[in-house]
C-alpha atoms as a PDB file:
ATOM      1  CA  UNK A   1     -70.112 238.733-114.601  1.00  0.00           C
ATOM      2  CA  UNK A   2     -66.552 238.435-114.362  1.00  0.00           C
ATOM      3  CA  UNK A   3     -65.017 238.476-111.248  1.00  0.00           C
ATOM      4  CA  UNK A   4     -60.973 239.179-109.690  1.00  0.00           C
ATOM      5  CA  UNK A   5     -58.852 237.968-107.118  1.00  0.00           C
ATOM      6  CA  UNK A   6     -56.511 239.793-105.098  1.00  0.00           C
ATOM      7  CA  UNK A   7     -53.424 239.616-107.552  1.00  0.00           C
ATOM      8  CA  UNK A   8     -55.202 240.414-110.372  1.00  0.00           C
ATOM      9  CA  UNK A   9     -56.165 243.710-109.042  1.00  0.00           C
ATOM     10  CA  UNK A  10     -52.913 244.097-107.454  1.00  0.00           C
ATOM     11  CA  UNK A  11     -50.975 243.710-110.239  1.00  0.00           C
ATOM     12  CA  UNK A  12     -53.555 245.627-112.351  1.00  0.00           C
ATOM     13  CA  UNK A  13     -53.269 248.963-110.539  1.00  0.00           C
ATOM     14  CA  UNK A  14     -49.958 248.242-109.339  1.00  0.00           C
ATOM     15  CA  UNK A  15     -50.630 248.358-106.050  1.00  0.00           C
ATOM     16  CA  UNK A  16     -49.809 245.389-103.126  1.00  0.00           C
ATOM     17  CA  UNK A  17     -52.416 243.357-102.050  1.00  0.00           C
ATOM     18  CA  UNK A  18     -51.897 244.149 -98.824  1.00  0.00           C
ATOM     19  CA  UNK A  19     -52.625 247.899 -99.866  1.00  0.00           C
ATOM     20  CA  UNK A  20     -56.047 246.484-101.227  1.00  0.00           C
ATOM     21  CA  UNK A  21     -56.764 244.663 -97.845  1.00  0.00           C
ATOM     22  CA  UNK A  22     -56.163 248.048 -96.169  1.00  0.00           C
ATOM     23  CA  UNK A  23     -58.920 249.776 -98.620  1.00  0.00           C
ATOM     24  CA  UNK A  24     -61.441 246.688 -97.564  1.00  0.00           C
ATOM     25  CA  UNK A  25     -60.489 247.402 -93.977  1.00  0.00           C
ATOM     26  CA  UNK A  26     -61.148 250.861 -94.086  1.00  0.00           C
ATOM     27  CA  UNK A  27     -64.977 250.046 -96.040  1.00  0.00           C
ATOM     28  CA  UNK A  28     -64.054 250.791 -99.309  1.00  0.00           C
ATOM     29  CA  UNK A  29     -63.853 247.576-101.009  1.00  0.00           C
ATOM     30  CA  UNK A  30     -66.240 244.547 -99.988  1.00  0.00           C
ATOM     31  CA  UNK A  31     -65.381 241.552-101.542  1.00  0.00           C
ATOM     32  CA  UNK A  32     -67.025 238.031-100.985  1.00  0.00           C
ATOM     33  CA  UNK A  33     -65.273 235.302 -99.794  1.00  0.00           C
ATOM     34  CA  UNK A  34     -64.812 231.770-101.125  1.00  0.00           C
ATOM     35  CA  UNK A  35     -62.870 228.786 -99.974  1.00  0.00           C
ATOM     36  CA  UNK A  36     -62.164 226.786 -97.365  1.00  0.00           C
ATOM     37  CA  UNK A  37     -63.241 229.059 -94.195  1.00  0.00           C
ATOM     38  CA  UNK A  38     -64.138 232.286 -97.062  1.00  0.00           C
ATOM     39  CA  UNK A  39     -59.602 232.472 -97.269  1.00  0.00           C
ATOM     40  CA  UNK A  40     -60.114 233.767-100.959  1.00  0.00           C
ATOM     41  CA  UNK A  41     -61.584 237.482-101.448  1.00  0.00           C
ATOM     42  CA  UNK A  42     -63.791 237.597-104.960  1.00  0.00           C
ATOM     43  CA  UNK A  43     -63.815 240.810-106.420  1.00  0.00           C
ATOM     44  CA  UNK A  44     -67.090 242.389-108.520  1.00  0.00           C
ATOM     45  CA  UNK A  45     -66.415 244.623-111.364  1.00  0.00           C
ATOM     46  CA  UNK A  46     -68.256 247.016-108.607  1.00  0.00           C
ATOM     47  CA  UNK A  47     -65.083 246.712-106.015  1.00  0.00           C
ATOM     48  CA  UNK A  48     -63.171 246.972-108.979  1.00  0.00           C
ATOM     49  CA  UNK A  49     -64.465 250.514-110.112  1.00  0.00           C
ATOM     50  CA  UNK A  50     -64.180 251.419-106.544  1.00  0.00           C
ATOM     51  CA  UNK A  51     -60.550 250.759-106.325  1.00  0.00           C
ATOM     52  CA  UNK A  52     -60.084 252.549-109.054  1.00  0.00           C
ATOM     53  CA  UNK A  53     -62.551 255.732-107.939  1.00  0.00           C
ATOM     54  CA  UNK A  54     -59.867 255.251-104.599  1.00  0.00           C
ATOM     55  CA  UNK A  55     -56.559 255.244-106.302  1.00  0.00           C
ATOM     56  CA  UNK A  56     -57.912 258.545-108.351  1.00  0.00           C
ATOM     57  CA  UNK A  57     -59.169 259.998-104.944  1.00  0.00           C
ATOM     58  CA  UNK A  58     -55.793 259.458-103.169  1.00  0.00           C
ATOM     59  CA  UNK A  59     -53.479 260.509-106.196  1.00  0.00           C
ATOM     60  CA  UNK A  60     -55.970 263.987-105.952  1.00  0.00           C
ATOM     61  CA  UNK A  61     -54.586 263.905-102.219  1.00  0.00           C
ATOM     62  CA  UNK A  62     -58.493 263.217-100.645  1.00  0.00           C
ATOM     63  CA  UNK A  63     -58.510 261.868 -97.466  1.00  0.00           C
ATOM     64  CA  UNK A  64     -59.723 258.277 -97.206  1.00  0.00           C
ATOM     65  CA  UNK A  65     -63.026 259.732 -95.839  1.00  0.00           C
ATOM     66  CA  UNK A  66     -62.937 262.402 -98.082  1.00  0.00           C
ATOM     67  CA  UNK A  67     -62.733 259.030-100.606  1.00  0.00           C
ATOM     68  CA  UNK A  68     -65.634 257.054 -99.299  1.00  0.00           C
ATOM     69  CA  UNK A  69     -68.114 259.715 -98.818  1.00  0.00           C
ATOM     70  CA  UNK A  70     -67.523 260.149-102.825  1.00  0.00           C
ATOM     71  CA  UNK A  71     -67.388 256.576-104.075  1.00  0.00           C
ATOM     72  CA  UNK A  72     -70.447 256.032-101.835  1.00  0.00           C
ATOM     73  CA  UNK A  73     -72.264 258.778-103.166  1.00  0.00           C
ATOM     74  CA  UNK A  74     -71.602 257.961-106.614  1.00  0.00           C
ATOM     75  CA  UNK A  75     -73.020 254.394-105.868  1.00  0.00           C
ATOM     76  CA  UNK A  76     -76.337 255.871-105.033  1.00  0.00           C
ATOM     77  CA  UNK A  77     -78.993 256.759-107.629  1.00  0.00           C
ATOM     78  CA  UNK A  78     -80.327 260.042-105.785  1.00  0.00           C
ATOM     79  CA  UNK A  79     -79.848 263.379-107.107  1.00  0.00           C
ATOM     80  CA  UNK A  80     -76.826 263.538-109.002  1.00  0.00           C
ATOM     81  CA  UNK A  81     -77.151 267.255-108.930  1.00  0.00           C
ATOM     82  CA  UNK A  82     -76.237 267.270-105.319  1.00  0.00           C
ATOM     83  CA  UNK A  83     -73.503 265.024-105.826  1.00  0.00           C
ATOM     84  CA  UNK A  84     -71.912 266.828-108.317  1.00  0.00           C
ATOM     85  CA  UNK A  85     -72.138 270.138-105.816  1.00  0.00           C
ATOM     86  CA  UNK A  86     -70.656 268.030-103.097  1.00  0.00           C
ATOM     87  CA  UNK A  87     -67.895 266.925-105.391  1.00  0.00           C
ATOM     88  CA  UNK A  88     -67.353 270.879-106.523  1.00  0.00           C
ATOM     89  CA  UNK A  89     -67.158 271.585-102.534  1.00  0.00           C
ATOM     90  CA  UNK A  90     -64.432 268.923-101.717  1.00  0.00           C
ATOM     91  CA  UNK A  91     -62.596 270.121-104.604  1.00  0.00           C
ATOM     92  CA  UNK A  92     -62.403 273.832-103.695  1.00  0.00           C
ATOM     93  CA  UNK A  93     -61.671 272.908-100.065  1.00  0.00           C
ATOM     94  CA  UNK A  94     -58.616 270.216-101.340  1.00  0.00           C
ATOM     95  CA  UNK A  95     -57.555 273.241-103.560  1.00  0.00           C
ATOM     96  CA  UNK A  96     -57.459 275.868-101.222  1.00  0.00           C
ATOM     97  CA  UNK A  97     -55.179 273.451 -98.511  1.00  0.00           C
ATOM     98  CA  UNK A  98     -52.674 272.689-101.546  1.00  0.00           C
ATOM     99  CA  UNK A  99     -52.726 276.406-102.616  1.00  0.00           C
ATOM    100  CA  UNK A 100     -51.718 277.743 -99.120  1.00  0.00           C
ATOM    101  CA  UNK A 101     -49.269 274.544 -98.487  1.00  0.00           C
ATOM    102  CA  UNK A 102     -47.530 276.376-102.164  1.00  0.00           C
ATOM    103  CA  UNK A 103     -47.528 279.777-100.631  1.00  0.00           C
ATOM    104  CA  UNK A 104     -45.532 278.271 -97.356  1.00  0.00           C
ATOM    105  CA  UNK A 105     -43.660 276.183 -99.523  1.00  0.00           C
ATOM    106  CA  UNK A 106     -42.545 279.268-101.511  1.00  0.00           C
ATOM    107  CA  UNK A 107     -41.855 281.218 -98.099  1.00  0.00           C
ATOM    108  CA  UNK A 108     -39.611 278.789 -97.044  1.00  0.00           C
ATOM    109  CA  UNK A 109     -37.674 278.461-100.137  1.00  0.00           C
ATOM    110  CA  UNK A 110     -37.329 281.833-100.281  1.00  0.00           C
ATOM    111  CA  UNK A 111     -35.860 282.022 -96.176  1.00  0.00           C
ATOM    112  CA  UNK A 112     -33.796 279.346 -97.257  1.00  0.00           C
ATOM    113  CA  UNK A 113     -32.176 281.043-100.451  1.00  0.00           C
ATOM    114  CA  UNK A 114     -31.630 284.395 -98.293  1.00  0.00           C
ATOM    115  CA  UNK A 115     -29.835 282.339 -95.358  1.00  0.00           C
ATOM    116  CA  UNK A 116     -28.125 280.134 -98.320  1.00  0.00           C
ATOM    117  CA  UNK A 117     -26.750 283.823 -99.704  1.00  0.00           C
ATOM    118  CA  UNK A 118     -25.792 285.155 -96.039  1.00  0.00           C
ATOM    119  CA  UNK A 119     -23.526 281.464 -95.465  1.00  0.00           C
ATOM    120  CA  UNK A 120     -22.030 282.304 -98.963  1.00  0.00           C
ATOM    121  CA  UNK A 121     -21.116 286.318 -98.156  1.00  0.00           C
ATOM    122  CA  UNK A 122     -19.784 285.418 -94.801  1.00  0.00           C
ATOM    123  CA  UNK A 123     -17.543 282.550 -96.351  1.00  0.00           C
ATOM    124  CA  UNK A 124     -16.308 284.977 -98.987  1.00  0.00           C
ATOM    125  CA  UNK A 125     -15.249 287.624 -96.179  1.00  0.00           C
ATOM    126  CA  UNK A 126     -13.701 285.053 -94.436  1.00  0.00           C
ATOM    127  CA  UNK A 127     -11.755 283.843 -97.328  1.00  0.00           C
ATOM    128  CA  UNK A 128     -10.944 287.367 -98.297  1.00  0.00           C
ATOM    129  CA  UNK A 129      -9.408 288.077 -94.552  1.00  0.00           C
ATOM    130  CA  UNK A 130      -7.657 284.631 -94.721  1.00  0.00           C
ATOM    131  CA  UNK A 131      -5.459 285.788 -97.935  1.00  0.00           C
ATOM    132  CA  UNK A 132      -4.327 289.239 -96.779  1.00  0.00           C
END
């Protein structure tokens, strides 16, 4: 079974290492040490997959929790039915927060081109009142 170090992923995924310590931290990743006093982390193809299942997650904008509860449930052979439905439900929730952060988004553009337009009238009265 073939196995990675910390670079190899690292420069794999383009990522920093310390970025991958952060994902082992948080229980994502659980490599097994080697070395003089276990210094050297040993990645599976397993940690590997989940590393990549995280980088997907996070570029979706899922919470690290949000993350974990997914890669873990994938790792488990139960009813993939469920899984899938949980999966569904995260989805619609993540959708719904980006949908509404788009609809303030567009309100504030908007607020900003109508204040943008009132700063350009007023200059133009001024400039008009200037060359009489």
């Amino acid at each position: 079974m073939p196995t990675y170090t910390i670079t190899e992923l690292a420069r794999e995924f383009d990522i920093t290492p310390r970025a991958i310590r952060f994902y082992e931290d948080q229980g994502l990743l659980s490599p097994s040490r080697e070395g003089a006093g276990g210094r050297n982390r040993v990645y599976t193809p397993r940690d590997r997959t989940r590393l990549k299942l995280t980088l997907r997650g996070k570029r979706l904008g899922l919470s690290l929790s949000e993350i974990k509860s997914l890669v873990d449930m994938y790792e488990s052979p139960k009813d993939t039915e469920a899984q899938m439905h949980r999966f569904l439900t995260v989805l619609a929730q993540h959708r719904e927060t980006l949908e509404q952060q788009r609809e303030d988004i567009e309100m504030s553009l908007s607020e900003i081109s109508a204040h943008e337009e009132e700063c350009k009238r007023l200059l133009a009265e001024r400039q008009g009142a200037v060359a009489k």
